[in-house]
Protein backbone atom coordinates (compact mmCIF):
# COMPACT_ATOMS: atom_id res chain seq x y z
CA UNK A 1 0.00 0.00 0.00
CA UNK A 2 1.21 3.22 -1.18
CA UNK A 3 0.21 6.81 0.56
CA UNK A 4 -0.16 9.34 -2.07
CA UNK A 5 -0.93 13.32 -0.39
CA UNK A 6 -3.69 16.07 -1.58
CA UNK A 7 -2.83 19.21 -1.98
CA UNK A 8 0.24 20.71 -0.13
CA UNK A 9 0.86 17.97 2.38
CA UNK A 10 3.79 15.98 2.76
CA UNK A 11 4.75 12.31 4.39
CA UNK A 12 6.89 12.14 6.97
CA UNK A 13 9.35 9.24 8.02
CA UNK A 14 10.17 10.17 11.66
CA UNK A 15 14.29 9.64 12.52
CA UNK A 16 14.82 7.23 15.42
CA UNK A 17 14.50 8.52 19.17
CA UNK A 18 18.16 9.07 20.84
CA UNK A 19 18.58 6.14 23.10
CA UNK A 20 21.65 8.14 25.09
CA UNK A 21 22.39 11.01 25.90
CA UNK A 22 25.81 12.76 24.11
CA UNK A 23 27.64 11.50 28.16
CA UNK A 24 26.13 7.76 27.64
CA UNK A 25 23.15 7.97 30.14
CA UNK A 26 20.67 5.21 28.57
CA UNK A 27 16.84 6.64 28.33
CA UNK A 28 13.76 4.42 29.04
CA UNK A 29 11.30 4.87 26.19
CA UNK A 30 8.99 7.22 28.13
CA UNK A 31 12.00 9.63 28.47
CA UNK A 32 12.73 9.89 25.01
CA UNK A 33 11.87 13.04 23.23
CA UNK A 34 10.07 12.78 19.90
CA UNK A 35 12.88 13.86 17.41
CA UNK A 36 11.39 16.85 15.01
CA UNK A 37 14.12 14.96 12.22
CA UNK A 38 12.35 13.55 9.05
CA UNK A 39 12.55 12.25 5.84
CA UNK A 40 10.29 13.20 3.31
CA UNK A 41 8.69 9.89 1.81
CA UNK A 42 5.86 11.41 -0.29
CA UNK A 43 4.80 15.17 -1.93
CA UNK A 44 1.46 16.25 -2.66
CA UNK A 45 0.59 18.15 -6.06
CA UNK A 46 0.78 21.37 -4.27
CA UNK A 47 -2.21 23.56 -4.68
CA UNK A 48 -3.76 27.04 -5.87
CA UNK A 49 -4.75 29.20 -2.92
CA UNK A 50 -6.58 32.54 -3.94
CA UNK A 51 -5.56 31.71 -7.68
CA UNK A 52 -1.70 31.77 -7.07
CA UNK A 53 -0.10 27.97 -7.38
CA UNK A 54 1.59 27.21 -4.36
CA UNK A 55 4.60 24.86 -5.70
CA UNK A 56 5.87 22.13 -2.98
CA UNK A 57 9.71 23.48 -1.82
CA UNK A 58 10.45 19.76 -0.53
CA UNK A 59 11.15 16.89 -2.67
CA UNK A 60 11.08 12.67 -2.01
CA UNK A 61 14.43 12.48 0.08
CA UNK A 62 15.04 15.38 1.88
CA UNK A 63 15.38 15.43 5.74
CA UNK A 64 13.72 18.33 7.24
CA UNK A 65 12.64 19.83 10.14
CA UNK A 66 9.16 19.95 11.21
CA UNK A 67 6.78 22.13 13.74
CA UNK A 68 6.88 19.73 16.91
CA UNK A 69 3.16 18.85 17.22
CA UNK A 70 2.52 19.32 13.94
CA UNK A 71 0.96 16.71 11.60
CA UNK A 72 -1.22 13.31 11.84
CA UNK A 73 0.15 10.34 12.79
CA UNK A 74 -0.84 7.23 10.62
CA UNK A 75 0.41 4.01 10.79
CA UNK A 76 0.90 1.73 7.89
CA UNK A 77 2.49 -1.86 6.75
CA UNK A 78 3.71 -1.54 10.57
CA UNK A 79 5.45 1.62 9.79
CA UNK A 80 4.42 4.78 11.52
CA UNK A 81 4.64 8.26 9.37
CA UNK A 82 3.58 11.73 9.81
CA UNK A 83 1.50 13.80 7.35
CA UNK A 84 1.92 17.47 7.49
CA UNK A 85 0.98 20.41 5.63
CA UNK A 86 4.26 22.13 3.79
CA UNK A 87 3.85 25.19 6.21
CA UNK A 88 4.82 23.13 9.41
CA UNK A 89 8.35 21.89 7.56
CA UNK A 90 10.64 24.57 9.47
CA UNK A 91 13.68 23.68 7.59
CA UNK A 92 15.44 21.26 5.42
CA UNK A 93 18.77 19.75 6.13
CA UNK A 94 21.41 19.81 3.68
């Protein structure tokens, strides 16, 4: 099964929690923080807002930054990704 976006969102394949800390403390699941570190799996169309076309700035690929409780969380093939809108991607990471 294949997710295909509308419009101007984007799939999201979330980076791997940090297990340790950068001095080698090991961190139960519930204290590890939700990394904000993605790659981009799927791009929508983009889409025409008040008759300008809004074109998508990411492509299939990139690792970005995203807004940290932004998107929906779907889960898939026992894969879990994130679908956002192209607004919440803060950054991408060259």
């Amino acid at each position: 099964m294949k997710l295909v976006p509308l419009g101007d969102r984007v799939v999201l394949k979330q980076l791997e929690a940090e297990e340790k800390t950068k001095s080698g403390i090991v961190l139960p699941g519930q204290a590890q923080e939700k990394p904000q570190q993605a790659e981009v799996i799927a791009v929508g169309p983009g889409k025409t807002e008040d008759g300008k076309e809004i074109k998508m700035e990411v492509a299939v690929g990139d690792m970005v930054i995203y807004s940290k409780y932004a998107g929906t969380d779907v889960k898939m093939d026992g894969e879990e990704f994130i679908i956002v809108k192209q607004s919440d991607i803060l950054a991408v990471v060259k």
